[in-house]
C-alpha atoms as a PDB file:
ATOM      1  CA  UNK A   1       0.000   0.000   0.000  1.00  0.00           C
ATOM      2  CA  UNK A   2       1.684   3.754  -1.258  1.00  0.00           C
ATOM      3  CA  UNK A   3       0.509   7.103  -1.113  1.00  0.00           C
ATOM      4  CA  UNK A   4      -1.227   9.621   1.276  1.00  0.00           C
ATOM      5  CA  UNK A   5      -4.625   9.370   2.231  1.00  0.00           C
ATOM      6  CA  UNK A   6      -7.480  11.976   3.945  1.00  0.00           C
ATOM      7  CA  UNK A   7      -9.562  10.917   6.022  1.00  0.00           C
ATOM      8  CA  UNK A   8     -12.800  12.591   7.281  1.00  0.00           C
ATOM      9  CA  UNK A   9     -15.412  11.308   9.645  1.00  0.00           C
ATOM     10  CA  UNK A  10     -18.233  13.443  10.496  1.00  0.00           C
ATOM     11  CA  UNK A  11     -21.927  13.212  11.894  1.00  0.00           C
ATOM     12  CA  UNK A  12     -23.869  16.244  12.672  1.00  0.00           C
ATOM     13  CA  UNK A  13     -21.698  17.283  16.022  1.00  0.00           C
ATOM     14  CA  UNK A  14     -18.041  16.414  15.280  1.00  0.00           C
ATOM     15  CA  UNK A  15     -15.842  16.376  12.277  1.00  0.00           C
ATOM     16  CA  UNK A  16     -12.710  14.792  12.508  1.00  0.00           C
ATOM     17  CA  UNK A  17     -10.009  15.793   9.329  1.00  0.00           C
ATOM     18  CA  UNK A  18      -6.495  14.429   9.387  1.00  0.00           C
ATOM     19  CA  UNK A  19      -4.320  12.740   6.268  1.00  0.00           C
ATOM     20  CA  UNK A  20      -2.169   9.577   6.680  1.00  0.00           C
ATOM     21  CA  UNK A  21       1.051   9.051   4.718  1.00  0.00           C
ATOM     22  CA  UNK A  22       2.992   5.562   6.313  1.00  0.00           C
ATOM     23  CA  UNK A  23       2.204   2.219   7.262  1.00  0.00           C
ATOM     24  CA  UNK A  24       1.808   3.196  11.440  1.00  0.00           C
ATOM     25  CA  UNK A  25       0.465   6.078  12.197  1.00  0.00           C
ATOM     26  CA  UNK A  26      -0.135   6.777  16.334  1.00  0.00           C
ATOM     27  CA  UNK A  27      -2.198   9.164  17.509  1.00  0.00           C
ATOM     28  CA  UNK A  28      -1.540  10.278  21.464  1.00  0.00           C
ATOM     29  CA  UNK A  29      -2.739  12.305  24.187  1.00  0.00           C
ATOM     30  CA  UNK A  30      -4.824  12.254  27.248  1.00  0.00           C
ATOM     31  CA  UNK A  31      -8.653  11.473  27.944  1.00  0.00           C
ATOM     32  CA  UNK A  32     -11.153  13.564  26.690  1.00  0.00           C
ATOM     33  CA  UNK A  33      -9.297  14.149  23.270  1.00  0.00           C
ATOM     34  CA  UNK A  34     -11.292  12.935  21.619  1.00  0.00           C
ATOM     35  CA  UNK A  35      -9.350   9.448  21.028  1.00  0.00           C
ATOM     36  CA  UNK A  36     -12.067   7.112  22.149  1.00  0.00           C
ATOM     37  CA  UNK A  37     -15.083   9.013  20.438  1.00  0.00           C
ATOM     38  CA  UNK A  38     -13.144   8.917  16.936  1.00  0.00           C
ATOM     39  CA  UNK A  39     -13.018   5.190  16.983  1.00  0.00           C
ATOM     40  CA  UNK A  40     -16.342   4.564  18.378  1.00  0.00           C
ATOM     41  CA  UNK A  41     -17.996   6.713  15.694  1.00  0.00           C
ATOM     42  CA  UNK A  42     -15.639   4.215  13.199  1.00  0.00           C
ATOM     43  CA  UNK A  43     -16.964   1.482  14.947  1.00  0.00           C
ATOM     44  CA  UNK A  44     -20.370   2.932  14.700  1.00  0.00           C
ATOM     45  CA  UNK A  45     -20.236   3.415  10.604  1.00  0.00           C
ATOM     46  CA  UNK A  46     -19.087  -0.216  10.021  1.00  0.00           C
ATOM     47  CA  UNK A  47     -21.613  -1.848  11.804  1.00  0.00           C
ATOM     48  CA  UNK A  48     -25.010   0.353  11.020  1.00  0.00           C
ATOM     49  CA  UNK A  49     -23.607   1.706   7.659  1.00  0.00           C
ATOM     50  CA  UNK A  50     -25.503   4.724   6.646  1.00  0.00           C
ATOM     51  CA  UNK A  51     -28.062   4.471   9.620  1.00  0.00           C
ATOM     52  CA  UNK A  52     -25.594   5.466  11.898  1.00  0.00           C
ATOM     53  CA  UNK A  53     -25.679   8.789  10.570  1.00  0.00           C
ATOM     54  CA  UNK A  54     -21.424   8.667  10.488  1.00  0.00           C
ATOM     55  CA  UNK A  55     -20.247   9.783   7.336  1.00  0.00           C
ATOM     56  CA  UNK A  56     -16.600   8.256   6.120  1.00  0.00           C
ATOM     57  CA  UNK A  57     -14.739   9.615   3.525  1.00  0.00           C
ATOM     58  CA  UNK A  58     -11.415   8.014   2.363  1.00  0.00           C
ATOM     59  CA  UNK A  59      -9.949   6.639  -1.047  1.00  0.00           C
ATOM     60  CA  UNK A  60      -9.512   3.459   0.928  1.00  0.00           C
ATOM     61  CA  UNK A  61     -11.618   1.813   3.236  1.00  0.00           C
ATOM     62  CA  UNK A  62     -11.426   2.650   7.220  1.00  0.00           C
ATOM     63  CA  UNK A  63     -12.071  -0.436   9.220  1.00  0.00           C
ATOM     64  CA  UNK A  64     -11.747  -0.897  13.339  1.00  0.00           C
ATOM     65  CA  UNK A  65      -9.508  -4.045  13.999  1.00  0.00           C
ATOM     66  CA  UNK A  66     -10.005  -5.437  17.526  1.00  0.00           C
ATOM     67  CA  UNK A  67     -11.091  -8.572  19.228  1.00  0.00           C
ATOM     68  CA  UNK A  68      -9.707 -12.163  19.184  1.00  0.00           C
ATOM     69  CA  UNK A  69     -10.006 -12.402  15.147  1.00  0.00           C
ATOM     70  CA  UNK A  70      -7.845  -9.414  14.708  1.00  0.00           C
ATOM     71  CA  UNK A  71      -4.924 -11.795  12.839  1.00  0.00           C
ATOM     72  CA  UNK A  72      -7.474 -13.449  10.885  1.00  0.00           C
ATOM     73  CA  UNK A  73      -9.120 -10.078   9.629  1.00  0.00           C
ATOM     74  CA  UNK A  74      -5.488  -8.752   8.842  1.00  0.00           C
ATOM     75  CA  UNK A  75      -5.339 -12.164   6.573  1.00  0.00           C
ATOM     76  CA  UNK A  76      -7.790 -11.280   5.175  1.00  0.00           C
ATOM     77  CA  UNK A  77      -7.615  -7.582   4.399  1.00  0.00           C
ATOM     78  CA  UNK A  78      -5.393  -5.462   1.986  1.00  0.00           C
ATOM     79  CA  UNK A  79      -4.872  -1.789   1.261  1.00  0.00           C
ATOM     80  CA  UNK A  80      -7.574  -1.039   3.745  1.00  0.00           C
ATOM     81  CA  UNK A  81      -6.821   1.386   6.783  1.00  0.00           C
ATOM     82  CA  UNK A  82      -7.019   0.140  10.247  1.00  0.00           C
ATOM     83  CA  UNK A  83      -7.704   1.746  13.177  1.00  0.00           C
ATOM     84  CA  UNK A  84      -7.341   0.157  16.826  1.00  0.00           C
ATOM     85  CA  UNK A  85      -6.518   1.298  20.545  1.00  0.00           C
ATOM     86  CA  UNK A  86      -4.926   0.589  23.728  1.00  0.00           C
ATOM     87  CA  UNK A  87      -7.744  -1.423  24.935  1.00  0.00           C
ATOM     88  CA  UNK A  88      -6.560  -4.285  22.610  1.00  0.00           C
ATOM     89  CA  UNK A  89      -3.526  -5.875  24.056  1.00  0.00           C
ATOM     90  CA  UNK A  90      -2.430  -7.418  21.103  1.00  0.00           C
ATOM     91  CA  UNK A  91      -1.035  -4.074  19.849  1.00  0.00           C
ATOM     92  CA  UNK A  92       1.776  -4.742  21.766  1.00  0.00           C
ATOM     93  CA  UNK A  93       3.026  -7.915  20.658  1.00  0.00           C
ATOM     94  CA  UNK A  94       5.632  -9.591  18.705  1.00  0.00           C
ATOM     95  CA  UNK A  95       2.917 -11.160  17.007  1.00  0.00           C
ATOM     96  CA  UNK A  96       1.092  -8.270  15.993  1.00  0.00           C
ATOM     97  CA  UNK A  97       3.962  -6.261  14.989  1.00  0.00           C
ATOM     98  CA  UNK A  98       5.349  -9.510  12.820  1.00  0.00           C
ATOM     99  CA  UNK A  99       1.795  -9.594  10.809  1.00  0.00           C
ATOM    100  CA  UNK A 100       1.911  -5.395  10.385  1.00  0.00           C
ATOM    101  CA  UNK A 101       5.002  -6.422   8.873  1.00  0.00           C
ATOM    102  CA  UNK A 102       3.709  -8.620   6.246  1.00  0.00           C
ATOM    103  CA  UNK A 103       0.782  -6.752   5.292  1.00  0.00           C
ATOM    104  CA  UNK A 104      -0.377  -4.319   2.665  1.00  0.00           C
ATOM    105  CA  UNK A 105      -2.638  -2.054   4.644  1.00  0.00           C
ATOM    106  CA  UNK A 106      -1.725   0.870   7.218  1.00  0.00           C
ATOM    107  CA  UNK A 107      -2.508   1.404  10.811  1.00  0.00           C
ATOM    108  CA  UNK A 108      -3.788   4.586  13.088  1.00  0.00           C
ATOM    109  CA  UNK A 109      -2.865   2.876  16.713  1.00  0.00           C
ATOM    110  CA  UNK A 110      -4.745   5.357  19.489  1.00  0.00           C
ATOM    111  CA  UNK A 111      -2.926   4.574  22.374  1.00  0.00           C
ATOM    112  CA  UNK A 112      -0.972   6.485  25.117  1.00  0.00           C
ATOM    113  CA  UNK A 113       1.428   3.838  26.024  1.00  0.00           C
ATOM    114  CA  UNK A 114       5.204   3.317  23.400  1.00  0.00           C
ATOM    115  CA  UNK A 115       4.851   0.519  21.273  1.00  0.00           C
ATOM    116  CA  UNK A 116       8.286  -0.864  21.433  1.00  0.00           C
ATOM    117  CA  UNK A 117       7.665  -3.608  19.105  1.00  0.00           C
ATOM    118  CA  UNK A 118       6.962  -1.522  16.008  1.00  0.00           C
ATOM    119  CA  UNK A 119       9.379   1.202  14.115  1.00  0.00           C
ATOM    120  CA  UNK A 120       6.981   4.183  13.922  1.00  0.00           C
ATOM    121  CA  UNK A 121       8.293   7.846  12.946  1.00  0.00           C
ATOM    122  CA  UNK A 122       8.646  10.817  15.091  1.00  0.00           C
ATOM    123  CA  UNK A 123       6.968  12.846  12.565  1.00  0.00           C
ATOM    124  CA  UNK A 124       3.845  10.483  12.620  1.00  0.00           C
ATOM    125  CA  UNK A 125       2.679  11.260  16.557  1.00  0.00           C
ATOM    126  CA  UNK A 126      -0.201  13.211  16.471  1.00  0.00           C
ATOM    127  CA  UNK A 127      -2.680  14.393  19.029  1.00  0.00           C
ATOM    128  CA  UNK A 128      -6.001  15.581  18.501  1.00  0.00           C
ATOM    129  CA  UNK A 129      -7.618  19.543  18.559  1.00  0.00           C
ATOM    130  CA  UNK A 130     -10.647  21.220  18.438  1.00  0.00           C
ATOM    131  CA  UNK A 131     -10.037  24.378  16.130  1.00  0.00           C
ATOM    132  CA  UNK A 132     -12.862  26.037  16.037  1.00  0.00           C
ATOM    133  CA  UNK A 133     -13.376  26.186  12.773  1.00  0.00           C
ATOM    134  CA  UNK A 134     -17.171  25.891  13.225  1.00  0.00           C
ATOM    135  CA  UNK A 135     -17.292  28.057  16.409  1.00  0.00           C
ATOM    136  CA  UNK A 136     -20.753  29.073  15.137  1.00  0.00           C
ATOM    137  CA  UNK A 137     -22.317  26.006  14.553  1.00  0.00           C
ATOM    138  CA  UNK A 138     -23.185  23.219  17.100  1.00  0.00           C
ATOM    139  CA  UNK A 139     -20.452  20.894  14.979  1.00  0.00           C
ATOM    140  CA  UNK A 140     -16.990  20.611  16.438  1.00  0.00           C
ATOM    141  CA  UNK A 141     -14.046  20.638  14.245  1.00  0.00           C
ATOM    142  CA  UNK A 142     -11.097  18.585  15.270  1.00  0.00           C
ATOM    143  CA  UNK A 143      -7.732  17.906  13.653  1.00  0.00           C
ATOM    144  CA  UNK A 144      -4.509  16.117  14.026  1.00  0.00           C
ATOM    145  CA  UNK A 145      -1.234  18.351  14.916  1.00  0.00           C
ATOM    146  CA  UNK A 146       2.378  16.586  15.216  1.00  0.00           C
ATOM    147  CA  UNK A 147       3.195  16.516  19.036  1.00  0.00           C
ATOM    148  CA  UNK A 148       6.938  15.850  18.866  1.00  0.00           C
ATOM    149  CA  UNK A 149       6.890  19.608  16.432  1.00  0.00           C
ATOM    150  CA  UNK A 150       9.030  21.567  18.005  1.00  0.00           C
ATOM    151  CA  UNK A 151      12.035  18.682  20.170  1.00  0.00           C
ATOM    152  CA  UNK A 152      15.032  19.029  17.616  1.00  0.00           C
ATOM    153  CA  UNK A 153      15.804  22.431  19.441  1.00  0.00           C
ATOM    154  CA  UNK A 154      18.904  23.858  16.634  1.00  0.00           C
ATOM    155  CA  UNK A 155      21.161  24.785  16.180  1.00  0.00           C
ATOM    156  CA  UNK A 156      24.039  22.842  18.485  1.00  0.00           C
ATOM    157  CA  UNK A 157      27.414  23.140  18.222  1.00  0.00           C
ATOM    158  CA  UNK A 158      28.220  19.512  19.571  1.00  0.00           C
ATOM    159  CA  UNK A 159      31.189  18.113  22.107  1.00  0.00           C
ATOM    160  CA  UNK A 160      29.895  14.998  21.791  1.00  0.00           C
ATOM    161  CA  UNK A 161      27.399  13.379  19.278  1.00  0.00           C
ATOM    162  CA  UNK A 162      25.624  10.122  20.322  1.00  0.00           C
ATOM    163  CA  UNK A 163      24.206   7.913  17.095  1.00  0.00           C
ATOM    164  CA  UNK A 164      21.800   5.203  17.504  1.00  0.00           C
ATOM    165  CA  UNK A 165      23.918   2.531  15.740  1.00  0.00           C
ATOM    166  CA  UNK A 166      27.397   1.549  14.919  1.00  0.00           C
ATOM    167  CA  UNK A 167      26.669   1.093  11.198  1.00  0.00           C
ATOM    168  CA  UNK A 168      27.819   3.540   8.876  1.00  0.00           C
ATOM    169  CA  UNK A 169      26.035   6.175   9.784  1.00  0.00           C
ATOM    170  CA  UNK A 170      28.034   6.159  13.124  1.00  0.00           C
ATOM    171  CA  UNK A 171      31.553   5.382  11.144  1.00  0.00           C
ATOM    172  CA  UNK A 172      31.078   8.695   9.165  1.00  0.00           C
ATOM    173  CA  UNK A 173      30.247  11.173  12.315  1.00  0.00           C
ATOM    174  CA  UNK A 174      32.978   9.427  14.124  1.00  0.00           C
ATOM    175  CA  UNK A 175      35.379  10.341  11.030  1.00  0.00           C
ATOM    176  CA  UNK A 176      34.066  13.506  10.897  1.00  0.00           C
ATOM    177  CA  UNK A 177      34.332  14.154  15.075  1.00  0.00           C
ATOM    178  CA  UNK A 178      38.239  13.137  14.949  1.00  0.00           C
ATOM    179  CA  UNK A 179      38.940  15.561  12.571  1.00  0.00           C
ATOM    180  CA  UNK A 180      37.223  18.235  14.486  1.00  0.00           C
ATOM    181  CA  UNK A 181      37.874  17.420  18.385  1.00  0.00           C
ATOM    182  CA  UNK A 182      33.863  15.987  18.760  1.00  0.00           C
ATOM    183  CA  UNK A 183      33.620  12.980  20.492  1.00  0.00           C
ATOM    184  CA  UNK A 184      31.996  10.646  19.188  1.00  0.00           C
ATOM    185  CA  UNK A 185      29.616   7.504  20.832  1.00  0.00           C
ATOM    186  CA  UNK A 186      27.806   4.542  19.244  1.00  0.00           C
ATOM    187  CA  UNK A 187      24.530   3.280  21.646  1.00  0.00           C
ATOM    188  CA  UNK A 188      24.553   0.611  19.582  1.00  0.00           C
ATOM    189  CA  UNK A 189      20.778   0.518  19.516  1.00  0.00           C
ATOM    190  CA  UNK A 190      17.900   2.795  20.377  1.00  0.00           C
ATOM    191  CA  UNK A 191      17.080   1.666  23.934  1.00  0.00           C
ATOM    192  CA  UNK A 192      20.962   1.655  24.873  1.00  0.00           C
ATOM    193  CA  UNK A 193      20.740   5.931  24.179  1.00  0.00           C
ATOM    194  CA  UNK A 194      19.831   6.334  27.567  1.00  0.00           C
ATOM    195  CA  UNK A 195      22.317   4.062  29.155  1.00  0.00           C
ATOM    196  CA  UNK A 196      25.158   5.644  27.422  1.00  0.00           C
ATOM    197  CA  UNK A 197      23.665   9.382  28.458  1.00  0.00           C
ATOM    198  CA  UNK A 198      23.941   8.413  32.605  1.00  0.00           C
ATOM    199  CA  UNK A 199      27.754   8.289  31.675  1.00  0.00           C
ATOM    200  CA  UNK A 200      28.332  11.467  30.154  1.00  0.00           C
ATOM    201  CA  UNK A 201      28.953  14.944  31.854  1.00  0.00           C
ATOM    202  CA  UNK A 202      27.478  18.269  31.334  1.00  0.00           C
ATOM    203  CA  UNK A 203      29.103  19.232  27.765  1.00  0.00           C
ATOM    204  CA  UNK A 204      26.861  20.190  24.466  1.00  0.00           C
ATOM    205  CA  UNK A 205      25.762  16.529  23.139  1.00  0.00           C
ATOM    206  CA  UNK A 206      23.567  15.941  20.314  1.00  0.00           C
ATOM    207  CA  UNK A 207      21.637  12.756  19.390  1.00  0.00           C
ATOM    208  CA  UNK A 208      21.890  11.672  15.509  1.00  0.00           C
ATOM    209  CA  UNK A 209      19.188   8.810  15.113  1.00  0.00           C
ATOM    210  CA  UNK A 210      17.126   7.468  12.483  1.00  0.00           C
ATOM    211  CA  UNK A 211      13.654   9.752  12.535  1.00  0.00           C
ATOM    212  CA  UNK A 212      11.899   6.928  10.356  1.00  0.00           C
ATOM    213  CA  UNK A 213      12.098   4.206  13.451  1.00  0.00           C
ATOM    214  CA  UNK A 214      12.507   6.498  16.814  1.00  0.00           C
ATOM    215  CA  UNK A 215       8.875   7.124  17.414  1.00  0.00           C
ATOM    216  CA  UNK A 216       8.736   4.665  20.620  1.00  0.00           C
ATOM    217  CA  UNK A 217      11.708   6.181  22.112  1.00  0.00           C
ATOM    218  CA  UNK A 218      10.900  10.060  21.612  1.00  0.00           C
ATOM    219  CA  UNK A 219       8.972  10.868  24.535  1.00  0.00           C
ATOM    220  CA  UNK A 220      11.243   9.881  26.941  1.00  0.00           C
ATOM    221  CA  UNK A 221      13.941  11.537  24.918  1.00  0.00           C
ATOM    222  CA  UNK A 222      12.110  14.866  25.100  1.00  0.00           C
ATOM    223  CA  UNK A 223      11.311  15.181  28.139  1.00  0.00           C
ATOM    224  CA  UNK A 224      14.734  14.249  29.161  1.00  0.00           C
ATOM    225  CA  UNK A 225      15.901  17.736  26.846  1.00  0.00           C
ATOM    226  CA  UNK A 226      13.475  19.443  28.932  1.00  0.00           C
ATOM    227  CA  UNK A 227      15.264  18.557  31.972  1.00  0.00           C
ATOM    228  CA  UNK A 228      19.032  18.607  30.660  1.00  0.00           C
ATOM    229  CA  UNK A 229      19.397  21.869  28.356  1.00  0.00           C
ATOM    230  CA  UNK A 230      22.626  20.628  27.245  1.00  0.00           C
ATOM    231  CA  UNK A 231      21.315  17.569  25.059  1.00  0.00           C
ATOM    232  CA  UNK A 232      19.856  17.796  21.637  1.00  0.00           C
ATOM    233  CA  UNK A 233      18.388  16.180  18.945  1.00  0.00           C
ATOM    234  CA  UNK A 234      18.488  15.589  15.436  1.00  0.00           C
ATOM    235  CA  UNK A 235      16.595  12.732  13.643  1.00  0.00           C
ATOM    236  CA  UNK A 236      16.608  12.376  10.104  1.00  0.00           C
ATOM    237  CA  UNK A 237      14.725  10.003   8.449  1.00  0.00           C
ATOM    238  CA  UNK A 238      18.165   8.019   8.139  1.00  0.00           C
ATOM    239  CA  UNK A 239      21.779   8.269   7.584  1.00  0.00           C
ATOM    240  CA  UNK A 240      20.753   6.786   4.061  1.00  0.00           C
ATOM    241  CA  UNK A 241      18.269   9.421   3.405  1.00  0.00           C
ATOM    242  CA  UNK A 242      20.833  12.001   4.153  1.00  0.00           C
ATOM    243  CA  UNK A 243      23.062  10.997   1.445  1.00  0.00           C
ATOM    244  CA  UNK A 244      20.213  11.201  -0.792  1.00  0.00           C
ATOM    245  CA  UNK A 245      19.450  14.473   0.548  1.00  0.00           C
ATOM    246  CA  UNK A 246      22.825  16.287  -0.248  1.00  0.00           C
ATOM    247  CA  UNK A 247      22.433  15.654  -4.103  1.00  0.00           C
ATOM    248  CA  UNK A 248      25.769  13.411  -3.840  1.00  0.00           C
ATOM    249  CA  UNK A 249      24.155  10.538  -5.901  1.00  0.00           C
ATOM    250  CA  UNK A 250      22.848  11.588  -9.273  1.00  0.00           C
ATOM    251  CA  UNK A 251      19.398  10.429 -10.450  1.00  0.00           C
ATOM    252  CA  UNK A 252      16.848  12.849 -11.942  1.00  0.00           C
ATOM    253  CA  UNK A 253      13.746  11.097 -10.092  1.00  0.00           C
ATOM    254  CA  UNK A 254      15.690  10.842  -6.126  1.00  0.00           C
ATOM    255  CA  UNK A 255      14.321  14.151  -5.804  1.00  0.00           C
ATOM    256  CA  UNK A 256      11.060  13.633  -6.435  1.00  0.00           C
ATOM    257  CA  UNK A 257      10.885  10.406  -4.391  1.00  0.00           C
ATOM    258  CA  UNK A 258      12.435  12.675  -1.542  1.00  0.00           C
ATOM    259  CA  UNK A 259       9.528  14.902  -1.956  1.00  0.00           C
ATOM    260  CA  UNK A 260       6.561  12.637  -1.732  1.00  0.00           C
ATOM    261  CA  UNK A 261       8.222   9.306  -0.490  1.00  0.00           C
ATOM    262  CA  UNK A 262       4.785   7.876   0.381  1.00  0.00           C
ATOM    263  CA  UNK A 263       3.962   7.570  -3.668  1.00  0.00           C
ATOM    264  CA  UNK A 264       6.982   5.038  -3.871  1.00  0.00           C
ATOM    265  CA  UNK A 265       7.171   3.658  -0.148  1.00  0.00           C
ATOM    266  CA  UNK A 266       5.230   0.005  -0.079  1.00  0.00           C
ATOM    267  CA  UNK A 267       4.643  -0.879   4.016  1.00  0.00           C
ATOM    268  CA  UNK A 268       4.332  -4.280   2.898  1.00  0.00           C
ATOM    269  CA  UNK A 269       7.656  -4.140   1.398  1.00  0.00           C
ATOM    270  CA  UNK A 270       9.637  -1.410   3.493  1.00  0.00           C
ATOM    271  CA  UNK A 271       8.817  -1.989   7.557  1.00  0.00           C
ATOM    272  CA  UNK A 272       9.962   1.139   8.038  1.00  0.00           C
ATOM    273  CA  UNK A 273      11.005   4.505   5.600  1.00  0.00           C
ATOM    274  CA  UNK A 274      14.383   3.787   6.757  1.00  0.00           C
ATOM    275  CA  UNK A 275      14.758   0.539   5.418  1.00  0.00           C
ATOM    276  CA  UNK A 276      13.467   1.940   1.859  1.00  0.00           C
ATOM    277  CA  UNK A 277      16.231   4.670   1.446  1.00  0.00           C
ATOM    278  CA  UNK A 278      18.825   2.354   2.396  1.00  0.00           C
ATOM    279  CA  UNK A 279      17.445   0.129   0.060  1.00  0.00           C
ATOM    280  CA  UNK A 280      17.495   3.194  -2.851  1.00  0.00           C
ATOM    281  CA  UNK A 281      20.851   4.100  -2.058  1.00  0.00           C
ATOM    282  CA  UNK A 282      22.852   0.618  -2.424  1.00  0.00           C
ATOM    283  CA  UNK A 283      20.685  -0.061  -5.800  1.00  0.00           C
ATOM    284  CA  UNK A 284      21.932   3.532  -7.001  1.00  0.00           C
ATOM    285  CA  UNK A 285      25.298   3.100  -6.074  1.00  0.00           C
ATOM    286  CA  UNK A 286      26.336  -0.351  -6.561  1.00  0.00           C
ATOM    287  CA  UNK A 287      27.814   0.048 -10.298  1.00  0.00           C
ATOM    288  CA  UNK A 288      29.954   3.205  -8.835  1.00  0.00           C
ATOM    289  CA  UNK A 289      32.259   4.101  -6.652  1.00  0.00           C
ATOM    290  CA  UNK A 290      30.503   5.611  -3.902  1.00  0.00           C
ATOM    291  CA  UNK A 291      28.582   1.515  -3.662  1.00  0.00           C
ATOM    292  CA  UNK A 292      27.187   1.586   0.231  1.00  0.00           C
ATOM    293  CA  UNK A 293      27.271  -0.529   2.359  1.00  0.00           C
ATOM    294  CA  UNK A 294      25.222  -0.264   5.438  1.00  0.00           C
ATOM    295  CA  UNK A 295      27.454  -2.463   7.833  1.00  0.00           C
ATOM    296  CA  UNK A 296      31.228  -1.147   7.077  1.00  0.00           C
ATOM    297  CA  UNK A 297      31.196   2.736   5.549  1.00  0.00           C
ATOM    298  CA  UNK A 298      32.707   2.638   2.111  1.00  0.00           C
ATOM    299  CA  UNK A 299      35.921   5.285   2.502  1.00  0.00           C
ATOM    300  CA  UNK A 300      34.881   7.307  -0.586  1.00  0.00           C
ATOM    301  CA  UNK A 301      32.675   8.667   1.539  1.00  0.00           C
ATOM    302  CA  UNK A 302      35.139  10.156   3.273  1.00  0.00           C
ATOM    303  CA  UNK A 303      36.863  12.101   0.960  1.00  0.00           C
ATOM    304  CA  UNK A 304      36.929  15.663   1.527  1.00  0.00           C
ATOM    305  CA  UNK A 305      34.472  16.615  -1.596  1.00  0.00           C
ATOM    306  CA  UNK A 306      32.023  14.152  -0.644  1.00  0.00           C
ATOM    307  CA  UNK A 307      32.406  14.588   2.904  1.00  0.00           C
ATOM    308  CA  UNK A 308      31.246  18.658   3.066  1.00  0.00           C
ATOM    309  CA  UNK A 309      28.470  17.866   0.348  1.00  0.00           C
ATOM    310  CA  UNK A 310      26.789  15.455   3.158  1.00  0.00           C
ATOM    311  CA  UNK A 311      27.611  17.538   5.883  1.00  0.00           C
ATOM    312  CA  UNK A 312      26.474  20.833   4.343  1.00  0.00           C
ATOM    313  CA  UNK A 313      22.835  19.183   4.075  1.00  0.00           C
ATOM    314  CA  UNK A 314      22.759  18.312   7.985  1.00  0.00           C
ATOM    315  CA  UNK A 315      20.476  21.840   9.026  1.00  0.00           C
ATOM    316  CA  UNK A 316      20.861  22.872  12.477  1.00  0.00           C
ATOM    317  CA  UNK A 317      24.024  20.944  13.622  1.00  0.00           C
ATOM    318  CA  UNK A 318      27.107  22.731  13.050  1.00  0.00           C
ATOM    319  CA  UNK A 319      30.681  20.546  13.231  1.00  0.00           C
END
């Protein structure tokens, strides 16, 4: 399943808006959000149809998955739009997050709790607003807005940068850090970044992890920024999508995919964006000699040229 989709549910009170552009999509945020009545209205359309007086307007169909058949209707389903919440357990499983994996539909998971099992985006947290926008008539208006908006908090001259993985994402900062007296630390994975923070002093550090796959690790991340001034943050979608990003690889239709990567992203295929622009980037560069490899940073990379061109594309962090 590709492409960006808006979705409106209405009846003659509320009118929810909001467009979806990735497999997992979460939606946050306390009670009386308006969470719970968004999915019981969706609940209320699929079972009484047009009686219910619940009007749903998509390109693809908007289902409710819960209850003990929830693998068997995800079997069963394709390029439909799922919606579910914290009341079913199952969205925290292994098992769950293996068939997401395999499937060719996307999810909205309303739920206030991280979902450690699945790689969801930073950029795809929302929470949910009335805006007014009928303030004279009895209906209420409400609309998604990105909670995690405003937690990169640029620009940072770093003393020590901290990257999720030891990959080559992590072999090119570290390059880069020698050459310019930054320190620089590999967490190895996402849940280590915390471990590795306890150990470090007061100095300017900044956090260089894949925005495509951090979504279950972000609030606990922000708030900790709120508490310690001197750490910051910058997530890109990937290290891969970076390279794409600075224009180093030549291809007249990477920029295009850059701009609208939904209308070439499959969630069925790609888990996560991540794993698509890595993906891109070794099929573009595997006849040249800038081929990547994602487990042992080709040098060429490294060269001086090359080097500034990624660098001059990373906004807000200054080496």
């Amino acid at each position: 399943m590709k492409g960006k989709f808006k979705i409106i549910v209405k009846n003659n009170r509320l009118h929810y808006e909001f467009e979806i552009k990735r497999n997992l999509t979460v939606i946050r945020g306390d009670s009386a959000t308006g969470k719970t009545t968004l999915i019981n209205m969706l609940r209320q359309a699929e079972n009484l149809g047009p009686s219910s007086g619940i009007d749903v307007i998509c390109n693809a169909p908007c289902r409710i998955l819960e209850g003990s058949n929830w693998k068997l209707i995800l079997e069963n389903s394709s390029k439909t739009i799922f919606f579910t919440d914290e009341e079913n357990a199952f969205i925290h499983t292994e098992e769950f997050a293996a068939a997401v994996k395999k499937s060719d539909n996307y999810y909205v998971l309303i739920t206030r709790e991280n979902l450690y099992n699945l790689p969801y985006s930073v950029e795809e947290i929302y929470g949910i607003h009335c805006s007014g926008k009928y303030h004279d008539t009895r209906r209420m208006y409400n609309q998604m807005y990105q909670i995690y908006s405003d937690y990169q908090r640029l620009p940072v001259i770093p003393e020590t940068i901290i990257t999720e993985d030891s990959n080559s994402g992590y072999e090119f900062f570290k390059a880069v850090g020698e050459e310019r007296n930054i320190s620089c630390k590999s967490a190895g994975r996402k849940s280590n970044i915390f471990h590795l923070l306890e150990q470090l002093g007061a100095e300017r550090i900044c956090i260089i992890a894949d925005g495509a796959a951090i979504g279950p690790e972000i609030d606990r991340l922000y708030k900790y920024t709120l508490q310690k001034k001197n750490i910051h943050l910058y997530f890109p979608e990937s290290f891969e999508w970076l390279i794409l990003q600075s224009g180093l690889i030549q291809g007249k239709d990477i920029q295009a995919i850059l701009e609208n990567p939904e209308d070439y992203i499959d969630g069925r295929e790609y888990f996560s964006w991540e794993r698509y622009f890595t993906s891109l980037l070794i099929e573009r560069t595997k006849d040249s000699y800038l081929r990547y490899n994602k487990a042992k940073l080709n040098e060429n990379y490294l060269h001086e040229k090359n080097k500034e061109i990624i660098l001059a594309c990373i906004k807000g962090v200054k080496f």
